[in-house]
N, C-alpha and C. Protein backbone atom coordinates (compact mmCIF):
# COMPACT_ATOMS: atom_id res chain seq x y z
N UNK A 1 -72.15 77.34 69.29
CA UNK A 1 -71.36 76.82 70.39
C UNK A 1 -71.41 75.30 70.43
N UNK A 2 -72.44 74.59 70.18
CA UNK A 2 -72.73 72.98 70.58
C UNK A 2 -71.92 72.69 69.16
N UNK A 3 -72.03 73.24 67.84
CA UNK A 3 -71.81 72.95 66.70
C UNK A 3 -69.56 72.77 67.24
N UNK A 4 -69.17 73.66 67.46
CA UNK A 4 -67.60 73.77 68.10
C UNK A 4 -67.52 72.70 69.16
N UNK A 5 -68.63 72.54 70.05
CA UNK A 5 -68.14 71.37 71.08
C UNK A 5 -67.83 70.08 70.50
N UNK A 6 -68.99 69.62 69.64
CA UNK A 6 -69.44 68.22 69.20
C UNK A 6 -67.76 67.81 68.09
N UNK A 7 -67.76 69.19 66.88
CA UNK A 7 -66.11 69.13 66.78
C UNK A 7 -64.98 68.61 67.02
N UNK A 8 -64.88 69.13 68.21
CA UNK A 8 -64.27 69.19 69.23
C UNK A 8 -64.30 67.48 69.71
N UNK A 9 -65.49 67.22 70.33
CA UNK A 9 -65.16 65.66 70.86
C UNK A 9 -64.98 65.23 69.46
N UNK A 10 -65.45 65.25 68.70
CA UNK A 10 -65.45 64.33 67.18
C UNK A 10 -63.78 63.94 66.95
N UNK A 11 -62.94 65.60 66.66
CA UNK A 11 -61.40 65.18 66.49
C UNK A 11 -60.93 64.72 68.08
N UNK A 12 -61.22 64.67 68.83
CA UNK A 12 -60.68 63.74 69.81
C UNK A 12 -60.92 62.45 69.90
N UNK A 13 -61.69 62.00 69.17
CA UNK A 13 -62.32 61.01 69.08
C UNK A 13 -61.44 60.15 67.82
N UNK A 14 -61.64 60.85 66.74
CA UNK A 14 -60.59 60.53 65.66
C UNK A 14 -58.94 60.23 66.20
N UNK A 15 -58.81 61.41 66.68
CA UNK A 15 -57.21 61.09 67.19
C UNK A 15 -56.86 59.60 68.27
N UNK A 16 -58.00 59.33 68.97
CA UNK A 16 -57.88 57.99 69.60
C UNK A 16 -58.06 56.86 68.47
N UNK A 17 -58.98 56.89 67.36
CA UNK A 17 -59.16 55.87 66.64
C UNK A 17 -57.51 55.86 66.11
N UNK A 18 -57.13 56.80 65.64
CA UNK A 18 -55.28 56.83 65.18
C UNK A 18 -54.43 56.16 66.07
N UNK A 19 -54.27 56.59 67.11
CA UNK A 19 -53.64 56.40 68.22
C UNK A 19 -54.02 54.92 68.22
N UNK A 20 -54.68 53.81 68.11
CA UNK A 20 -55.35 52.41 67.98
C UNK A 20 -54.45 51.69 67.36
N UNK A 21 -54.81 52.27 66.43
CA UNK A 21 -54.33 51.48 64.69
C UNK A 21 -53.13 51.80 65.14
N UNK A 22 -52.42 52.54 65.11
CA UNK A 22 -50.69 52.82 65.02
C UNK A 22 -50.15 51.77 66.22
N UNK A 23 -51.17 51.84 67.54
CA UNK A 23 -50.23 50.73 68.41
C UNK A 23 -50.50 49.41 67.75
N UNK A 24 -52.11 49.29 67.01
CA UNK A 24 -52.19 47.46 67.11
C UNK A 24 -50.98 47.56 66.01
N UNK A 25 -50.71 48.12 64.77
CA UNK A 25 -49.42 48.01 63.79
C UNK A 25 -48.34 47.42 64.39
N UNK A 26 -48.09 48.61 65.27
CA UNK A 26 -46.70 48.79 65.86
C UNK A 26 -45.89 47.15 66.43
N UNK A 27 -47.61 46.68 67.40
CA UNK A 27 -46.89 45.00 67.90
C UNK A 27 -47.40 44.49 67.69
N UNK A 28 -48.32 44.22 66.29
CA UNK A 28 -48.94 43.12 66.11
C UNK A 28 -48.34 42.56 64.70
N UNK A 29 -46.33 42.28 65.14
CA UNK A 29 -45.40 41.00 63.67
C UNK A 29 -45.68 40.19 63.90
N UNK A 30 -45.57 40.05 64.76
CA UNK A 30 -45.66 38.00 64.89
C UNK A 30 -44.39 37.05 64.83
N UNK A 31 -44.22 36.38 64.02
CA UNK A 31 -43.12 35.52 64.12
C UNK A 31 -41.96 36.67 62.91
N UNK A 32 -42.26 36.92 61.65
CA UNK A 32 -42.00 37.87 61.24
C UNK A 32 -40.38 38.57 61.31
N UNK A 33 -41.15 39.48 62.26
CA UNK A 33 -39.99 40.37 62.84
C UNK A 33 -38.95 39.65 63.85
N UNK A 34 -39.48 39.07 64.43
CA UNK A 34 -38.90 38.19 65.44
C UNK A 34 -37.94 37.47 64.60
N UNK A 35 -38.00 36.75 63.92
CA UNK A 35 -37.01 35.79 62.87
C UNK A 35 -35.70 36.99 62.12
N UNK A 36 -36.28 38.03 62.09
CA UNK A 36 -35.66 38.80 60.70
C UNK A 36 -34.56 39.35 61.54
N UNK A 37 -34.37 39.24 63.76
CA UNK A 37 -33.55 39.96 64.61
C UNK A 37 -32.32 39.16 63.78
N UNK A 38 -31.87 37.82 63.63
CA UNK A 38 -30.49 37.22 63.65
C UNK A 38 -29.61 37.90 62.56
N UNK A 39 -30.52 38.46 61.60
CA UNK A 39 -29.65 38.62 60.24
C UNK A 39 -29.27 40.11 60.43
N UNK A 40 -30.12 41.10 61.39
CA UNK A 40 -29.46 42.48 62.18
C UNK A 40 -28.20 42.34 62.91
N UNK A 41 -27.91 41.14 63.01
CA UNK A 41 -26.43 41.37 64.36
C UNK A 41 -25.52 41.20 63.70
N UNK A 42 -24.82 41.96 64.43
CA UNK A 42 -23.30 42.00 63.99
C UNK A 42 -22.49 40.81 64.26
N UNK A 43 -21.21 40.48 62.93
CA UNK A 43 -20.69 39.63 63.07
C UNK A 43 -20.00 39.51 64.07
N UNK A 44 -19.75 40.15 65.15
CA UNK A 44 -19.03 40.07 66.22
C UNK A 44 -19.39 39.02 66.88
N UNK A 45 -21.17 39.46 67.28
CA UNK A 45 -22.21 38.56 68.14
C UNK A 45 -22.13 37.37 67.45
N UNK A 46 -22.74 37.04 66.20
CA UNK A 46 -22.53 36.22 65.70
C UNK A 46 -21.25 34.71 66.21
N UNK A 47 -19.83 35.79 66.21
CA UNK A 47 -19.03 34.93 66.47
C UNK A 47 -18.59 33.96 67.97
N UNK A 48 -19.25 34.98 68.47
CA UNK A 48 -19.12 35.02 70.28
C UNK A 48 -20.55 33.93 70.39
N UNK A 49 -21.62 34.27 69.81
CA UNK A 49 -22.55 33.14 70.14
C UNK A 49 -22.45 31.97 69.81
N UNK A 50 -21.85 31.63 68.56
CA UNK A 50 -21.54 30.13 68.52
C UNK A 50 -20.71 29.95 68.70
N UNK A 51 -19.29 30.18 69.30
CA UNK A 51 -18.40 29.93 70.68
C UNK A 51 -19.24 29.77 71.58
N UNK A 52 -19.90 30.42 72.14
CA UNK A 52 -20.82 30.14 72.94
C UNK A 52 -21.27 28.96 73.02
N UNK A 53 -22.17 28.71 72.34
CA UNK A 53 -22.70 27.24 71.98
C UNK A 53 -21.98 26.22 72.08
N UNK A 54 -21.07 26.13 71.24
CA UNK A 54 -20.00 24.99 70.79
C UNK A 54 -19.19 25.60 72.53
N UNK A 55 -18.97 26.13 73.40
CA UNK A 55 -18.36 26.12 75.00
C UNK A 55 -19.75 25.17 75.52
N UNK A 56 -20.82 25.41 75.72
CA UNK A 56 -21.63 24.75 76.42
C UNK A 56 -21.71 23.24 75.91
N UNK A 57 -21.47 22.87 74.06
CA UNK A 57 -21.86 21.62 74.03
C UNK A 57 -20.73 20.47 74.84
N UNK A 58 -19.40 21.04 75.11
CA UNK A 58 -18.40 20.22 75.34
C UNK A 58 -18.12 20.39 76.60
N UNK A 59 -18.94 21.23 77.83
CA UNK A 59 -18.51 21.75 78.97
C UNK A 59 -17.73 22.57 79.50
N UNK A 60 -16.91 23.15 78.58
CA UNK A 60 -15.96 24.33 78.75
C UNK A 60 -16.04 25.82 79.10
N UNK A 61 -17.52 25.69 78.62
CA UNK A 61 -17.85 27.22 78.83
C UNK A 61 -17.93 27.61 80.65
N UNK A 62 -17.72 28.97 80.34
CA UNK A 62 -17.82 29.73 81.41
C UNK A 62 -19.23 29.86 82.37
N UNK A 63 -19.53 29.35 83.17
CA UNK A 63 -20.44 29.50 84.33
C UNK A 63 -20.32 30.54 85.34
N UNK A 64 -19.67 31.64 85.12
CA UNK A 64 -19.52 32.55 86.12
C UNK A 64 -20.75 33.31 86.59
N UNK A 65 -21.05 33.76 87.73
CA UNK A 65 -22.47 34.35 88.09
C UNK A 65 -23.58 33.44 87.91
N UNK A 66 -24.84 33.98 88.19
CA UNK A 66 -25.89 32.91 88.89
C UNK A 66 -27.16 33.40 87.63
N UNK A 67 -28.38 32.63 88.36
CA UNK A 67 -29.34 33.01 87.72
C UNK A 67 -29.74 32.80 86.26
N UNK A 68 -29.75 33.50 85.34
CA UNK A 68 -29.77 33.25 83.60
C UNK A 68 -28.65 32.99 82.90
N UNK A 69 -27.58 32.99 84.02
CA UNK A 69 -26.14 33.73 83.43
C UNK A 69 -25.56 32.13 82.92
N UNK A 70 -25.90 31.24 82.82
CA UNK A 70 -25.19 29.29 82.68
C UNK A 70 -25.17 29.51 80.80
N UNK A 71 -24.20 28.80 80.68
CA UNK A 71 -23.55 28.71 78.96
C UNK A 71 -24.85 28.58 78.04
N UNK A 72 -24.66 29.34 77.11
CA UNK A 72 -25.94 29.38 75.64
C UNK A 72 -27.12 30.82 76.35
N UNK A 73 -26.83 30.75 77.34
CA UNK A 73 -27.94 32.19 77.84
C UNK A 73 -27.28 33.27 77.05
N UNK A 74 -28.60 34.32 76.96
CA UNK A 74 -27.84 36.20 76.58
C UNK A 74 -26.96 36.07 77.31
N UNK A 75 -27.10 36.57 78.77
CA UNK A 75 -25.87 36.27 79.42
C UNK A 75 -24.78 35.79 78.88
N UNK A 76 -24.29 34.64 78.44
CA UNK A 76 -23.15 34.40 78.54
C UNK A 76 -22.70 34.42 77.28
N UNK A 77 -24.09 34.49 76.54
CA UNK A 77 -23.24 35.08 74.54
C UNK A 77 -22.70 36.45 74.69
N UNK A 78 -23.18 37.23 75.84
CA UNK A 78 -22.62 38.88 75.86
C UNK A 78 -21.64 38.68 76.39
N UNK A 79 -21.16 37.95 77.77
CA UNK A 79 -20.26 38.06 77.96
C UNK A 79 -18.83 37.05 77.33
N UNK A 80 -18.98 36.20 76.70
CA UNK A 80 -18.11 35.32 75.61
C UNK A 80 -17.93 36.83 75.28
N UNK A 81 -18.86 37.47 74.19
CA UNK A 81 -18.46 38.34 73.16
C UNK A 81 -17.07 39.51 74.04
N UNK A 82 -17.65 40.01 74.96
CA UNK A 82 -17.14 41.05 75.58
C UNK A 82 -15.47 40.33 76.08
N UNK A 83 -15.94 39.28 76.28
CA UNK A 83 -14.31 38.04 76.75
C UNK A 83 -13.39 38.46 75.78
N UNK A 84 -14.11 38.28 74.44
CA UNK A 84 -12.99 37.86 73.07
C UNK A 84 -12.71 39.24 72.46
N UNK A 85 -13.47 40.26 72.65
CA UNK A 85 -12.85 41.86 72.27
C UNK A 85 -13.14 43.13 73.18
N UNK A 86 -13.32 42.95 74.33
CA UNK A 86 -13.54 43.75 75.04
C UNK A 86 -12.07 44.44 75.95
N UNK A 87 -12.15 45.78 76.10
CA UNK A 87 -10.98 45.70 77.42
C UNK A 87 -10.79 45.05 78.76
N UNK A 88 -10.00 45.00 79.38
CA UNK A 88 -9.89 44.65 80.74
C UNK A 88 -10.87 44.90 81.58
N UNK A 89 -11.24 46.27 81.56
CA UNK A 89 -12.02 46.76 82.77
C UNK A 89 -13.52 46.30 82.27
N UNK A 90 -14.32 46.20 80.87
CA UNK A 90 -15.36 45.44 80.50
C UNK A 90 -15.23 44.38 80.83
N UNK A 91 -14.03 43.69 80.87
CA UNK A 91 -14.28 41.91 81.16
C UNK A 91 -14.18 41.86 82.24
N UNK A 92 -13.95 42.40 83.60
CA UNK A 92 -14.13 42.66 84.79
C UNK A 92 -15.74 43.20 85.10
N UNK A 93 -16.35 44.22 84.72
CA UNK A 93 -17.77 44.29 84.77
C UNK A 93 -18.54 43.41 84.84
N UNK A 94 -18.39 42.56 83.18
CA UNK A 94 -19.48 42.01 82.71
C UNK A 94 -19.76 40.74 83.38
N UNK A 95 -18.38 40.73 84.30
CA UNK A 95 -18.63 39.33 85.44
C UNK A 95 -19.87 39.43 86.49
N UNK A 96 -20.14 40.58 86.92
CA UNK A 96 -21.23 40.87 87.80
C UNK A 96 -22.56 40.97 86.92
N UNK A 97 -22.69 40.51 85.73
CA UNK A 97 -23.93 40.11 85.46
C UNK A 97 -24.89 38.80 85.48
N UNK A 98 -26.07 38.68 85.91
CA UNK A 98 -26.38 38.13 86.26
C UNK A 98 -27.55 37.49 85.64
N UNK A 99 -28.12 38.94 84.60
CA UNK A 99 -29.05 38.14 83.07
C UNK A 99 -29.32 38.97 82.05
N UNK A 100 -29.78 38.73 81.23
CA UNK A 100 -29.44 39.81 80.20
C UNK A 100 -31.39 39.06 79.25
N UNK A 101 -31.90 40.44 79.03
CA UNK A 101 -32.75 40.19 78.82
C UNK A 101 -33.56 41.07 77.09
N UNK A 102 -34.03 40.38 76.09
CA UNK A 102 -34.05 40.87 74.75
C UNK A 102 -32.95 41.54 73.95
N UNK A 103 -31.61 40.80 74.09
CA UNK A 103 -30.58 41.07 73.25
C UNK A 103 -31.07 39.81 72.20
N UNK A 104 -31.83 39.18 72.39
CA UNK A 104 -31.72 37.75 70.93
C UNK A 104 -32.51 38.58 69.70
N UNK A 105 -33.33 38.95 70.34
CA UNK A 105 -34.65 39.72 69.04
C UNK A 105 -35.01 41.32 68.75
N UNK A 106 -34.00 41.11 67.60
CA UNK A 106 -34.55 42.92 67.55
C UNK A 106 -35.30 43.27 66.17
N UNK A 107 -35.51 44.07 66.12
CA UNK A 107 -36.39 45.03 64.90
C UNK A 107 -36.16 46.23 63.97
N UNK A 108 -34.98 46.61 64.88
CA UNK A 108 -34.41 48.07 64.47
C UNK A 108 -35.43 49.15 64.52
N UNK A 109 -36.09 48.87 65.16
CA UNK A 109 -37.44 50.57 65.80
C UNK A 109 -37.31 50.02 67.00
N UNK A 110 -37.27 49.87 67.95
CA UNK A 110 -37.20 50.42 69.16
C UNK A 110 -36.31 48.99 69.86
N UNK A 111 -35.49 48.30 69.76
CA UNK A 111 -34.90 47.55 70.69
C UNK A 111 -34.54 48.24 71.76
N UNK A 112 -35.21 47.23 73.49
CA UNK A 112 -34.79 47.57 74.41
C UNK A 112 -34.20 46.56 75.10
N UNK A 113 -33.27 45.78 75.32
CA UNK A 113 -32.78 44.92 76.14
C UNK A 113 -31.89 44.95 77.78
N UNK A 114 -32.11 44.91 78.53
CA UNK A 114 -32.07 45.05 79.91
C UNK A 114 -30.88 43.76 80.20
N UNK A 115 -30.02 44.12 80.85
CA UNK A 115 -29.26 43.48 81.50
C UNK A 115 -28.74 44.39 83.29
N UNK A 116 -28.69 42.96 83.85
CA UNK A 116 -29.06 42.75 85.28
C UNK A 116 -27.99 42.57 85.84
N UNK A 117 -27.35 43.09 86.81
CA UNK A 117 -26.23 42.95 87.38
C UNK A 117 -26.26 42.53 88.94
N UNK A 118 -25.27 42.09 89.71
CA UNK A 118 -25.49 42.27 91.28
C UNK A 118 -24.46 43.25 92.12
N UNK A 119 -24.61 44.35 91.09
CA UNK A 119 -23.91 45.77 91.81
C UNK A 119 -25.33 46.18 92.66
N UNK A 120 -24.94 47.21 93.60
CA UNK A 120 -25.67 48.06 94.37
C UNK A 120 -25.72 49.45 93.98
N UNK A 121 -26.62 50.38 94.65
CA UNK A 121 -26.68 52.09 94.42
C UNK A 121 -27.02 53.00 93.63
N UNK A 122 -27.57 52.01 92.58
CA UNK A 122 -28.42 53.09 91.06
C UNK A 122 -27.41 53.44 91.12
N UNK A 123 -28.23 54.58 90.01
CA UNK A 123 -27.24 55.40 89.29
C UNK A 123 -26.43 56.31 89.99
N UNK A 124 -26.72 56.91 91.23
CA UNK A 124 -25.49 57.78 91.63
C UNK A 124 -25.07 56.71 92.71
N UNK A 125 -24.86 55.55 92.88
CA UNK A 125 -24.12 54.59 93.47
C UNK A 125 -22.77 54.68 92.94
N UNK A 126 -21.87 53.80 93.65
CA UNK A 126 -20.47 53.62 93.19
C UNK A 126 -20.16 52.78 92.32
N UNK A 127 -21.39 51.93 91.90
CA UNK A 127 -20.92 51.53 90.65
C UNK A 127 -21.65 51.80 89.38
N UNK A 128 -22.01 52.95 89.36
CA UNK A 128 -22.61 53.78 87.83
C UNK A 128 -21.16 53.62 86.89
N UNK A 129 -20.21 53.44 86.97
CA UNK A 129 -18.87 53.46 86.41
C UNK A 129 -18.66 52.08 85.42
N UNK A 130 -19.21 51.20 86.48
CA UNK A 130 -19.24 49.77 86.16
C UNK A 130 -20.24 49.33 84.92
N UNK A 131 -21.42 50.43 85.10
CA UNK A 131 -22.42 50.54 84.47
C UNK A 131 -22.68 50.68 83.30
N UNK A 132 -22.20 51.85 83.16
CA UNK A 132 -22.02 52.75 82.14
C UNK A 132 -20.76 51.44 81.06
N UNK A 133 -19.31 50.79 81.75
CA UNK A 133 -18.52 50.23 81.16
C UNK A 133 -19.67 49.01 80.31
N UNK A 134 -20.63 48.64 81.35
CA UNK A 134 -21.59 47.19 80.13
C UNK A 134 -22.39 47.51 79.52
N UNK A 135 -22.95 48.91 79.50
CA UNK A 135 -23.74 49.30 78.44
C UNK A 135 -22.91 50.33 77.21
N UNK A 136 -21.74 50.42 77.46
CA UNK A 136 -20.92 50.78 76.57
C UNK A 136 -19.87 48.89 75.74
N UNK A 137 -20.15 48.33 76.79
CA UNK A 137 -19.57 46.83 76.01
C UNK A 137 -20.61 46.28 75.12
N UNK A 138 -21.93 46.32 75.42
CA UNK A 138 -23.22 46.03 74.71
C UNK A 138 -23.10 46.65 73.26
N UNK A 139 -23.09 48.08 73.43
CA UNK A 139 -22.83 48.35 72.26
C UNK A 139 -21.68 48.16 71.36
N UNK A 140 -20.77 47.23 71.52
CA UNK A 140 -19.86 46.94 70.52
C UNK A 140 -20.15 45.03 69.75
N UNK A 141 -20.87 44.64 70.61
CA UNK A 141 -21.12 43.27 70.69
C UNK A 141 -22.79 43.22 69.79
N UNK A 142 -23.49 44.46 70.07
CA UNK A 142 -24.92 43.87 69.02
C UNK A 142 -24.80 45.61 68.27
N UNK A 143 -25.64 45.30 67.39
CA UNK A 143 -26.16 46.55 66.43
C UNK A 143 -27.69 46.82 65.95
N UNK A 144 -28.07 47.78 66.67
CA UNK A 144 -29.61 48.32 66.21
C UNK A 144 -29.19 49.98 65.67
N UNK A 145 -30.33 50.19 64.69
CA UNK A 145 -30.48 51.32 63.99
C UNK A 145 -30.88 52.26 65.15
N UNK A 146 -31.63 51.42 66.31
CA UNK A 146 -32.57 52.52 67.47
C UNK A 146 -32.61 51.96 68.69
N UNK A 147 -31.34 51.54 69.32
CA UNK A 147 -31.18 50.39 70.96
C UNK A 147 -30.94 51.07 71.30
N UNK A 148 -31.53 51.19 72.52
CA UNK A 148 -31.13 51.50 73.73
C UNK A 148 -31.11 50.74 74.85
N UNK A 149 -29.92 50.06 75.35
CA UNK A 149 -29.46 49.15 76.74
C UNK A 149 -29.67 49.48 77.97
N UNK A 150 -30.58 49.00 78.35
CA UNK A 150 -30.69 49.56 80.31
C UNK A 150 -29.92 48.65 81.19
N UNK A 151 -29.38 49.12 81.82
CA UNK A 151 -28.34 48.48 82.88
C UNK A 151 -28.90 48.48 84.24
N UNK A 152 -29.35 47.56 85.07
CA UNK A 152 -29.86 47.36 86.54
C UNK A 152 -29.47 46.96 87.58
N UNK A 153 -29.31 47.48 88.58
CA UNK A 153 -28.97 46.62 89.96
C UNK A 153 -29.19 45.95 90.51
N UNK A 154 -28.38 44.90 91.50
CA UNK A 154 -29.76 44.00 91.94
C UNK A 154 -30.94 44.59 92.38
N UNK A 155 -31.33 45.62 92.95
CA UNK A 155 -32.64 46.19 93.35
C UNK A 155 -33.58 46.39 91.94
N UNK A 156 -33.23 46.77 90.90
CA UNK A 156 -34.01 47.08 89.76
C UNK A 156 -33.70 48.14 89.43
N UNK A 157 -32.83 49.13 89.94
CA UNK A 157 -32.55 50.47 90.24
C UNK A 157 -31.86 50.49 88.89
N UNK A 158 -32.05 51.77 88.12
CA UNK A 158 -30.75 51.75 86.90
C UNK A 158 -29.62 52.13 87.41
N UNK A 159 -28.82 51.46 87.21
CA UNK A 159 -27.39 51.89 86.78
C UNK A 159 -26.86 52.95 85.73
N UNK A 160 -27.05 52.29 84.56
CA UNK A 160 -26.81 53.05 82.93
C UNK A 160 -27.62 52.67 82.16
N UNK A 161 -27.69 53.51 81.23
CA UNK A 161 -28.29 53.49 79.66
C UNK A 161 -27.05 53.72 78.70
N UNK A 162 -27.74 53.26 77.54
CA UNK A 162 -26.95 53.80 76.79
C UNK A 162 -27.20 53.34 75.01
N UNK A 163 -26.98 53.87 73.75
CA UNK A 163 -27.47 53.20 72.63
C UNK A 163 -26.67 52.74 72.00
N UNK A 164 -27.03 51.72 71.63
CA UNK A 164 -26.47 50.80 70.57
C UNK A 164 -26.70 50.68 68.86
């Protein structure tokens, strides 16, 4: 019986030493991975971000919404992008955003980037519609092998998900 217990803690014990190693792996790139996000995006983003840029160096760019949202931010490279190929009702959305957070750096294993809106009501609110439209615009504007976009309210509340 003690011979089955000791076992017993031993592979539990093992399975935590695994469980270790696989997280320190998992986030310990460094500069690395971080550098290797620009050459993952799609030329879309690409094109919309340095419009982007080149709008902020000359003053032209768009300042709409508050907070992170001022020319050269995620913010306003998503929404440039969504400006220059998006439908109507996306370029109406993506105006109520307000910041957009880890669309610059991805990895292709688990990108999660969060963008922030100043809609109300989570997800069964009245504007889950609205929601669902910027995390469906997200995904035409960047490209991961494994994204998934969270969409938030001003409260923090989700709105939408959705993958990219």
């Amino acid at each position: 019986m003690g011979r089955v217990v000791g076992l017993g803690l031993l592979g539990v014990l093992g399975l935590l030493v695994v469980i270790g190693i696989a997280g320190a792996a998992g986030s310990g790139g460094g500069g690395t991975d971080e550098d290797s996000g620009a050459s993952n995006s799609s030329s879309v983003h690409n094109e919309a971000t340095s419009e982007a840029r080149s709008d902020s160096r000359d003053g032209s760019g768009d300042d709409a919404g508050a907070g992170d949202a001022g020319a050269g931010s995620q913010a306003a490279d998503f929404r440039s992008c969504v400006d220059k190929n998006g439908t109507a009702t996306e370029k109406a959305a993506v105006r109520h955003i307000t910041k957009v957070t880890g669309a610059d750096k991805r990895n292709n294993i688990l990108d999660a980037p969060e963008v922030f809106t100043d809609f109300s009501g989570g997800l069964t609110g009245p504007h889950q519609g609205e929601g669902k439209l910027i995390a469906s615009a997200f995904s035409s504007c960047y490209e991961s092998d494994n994204g998934l976009v969270t969409v938030y309210d001003r409260a923090g509340q989700i709105l939408a998900n959705g993958t990219f």
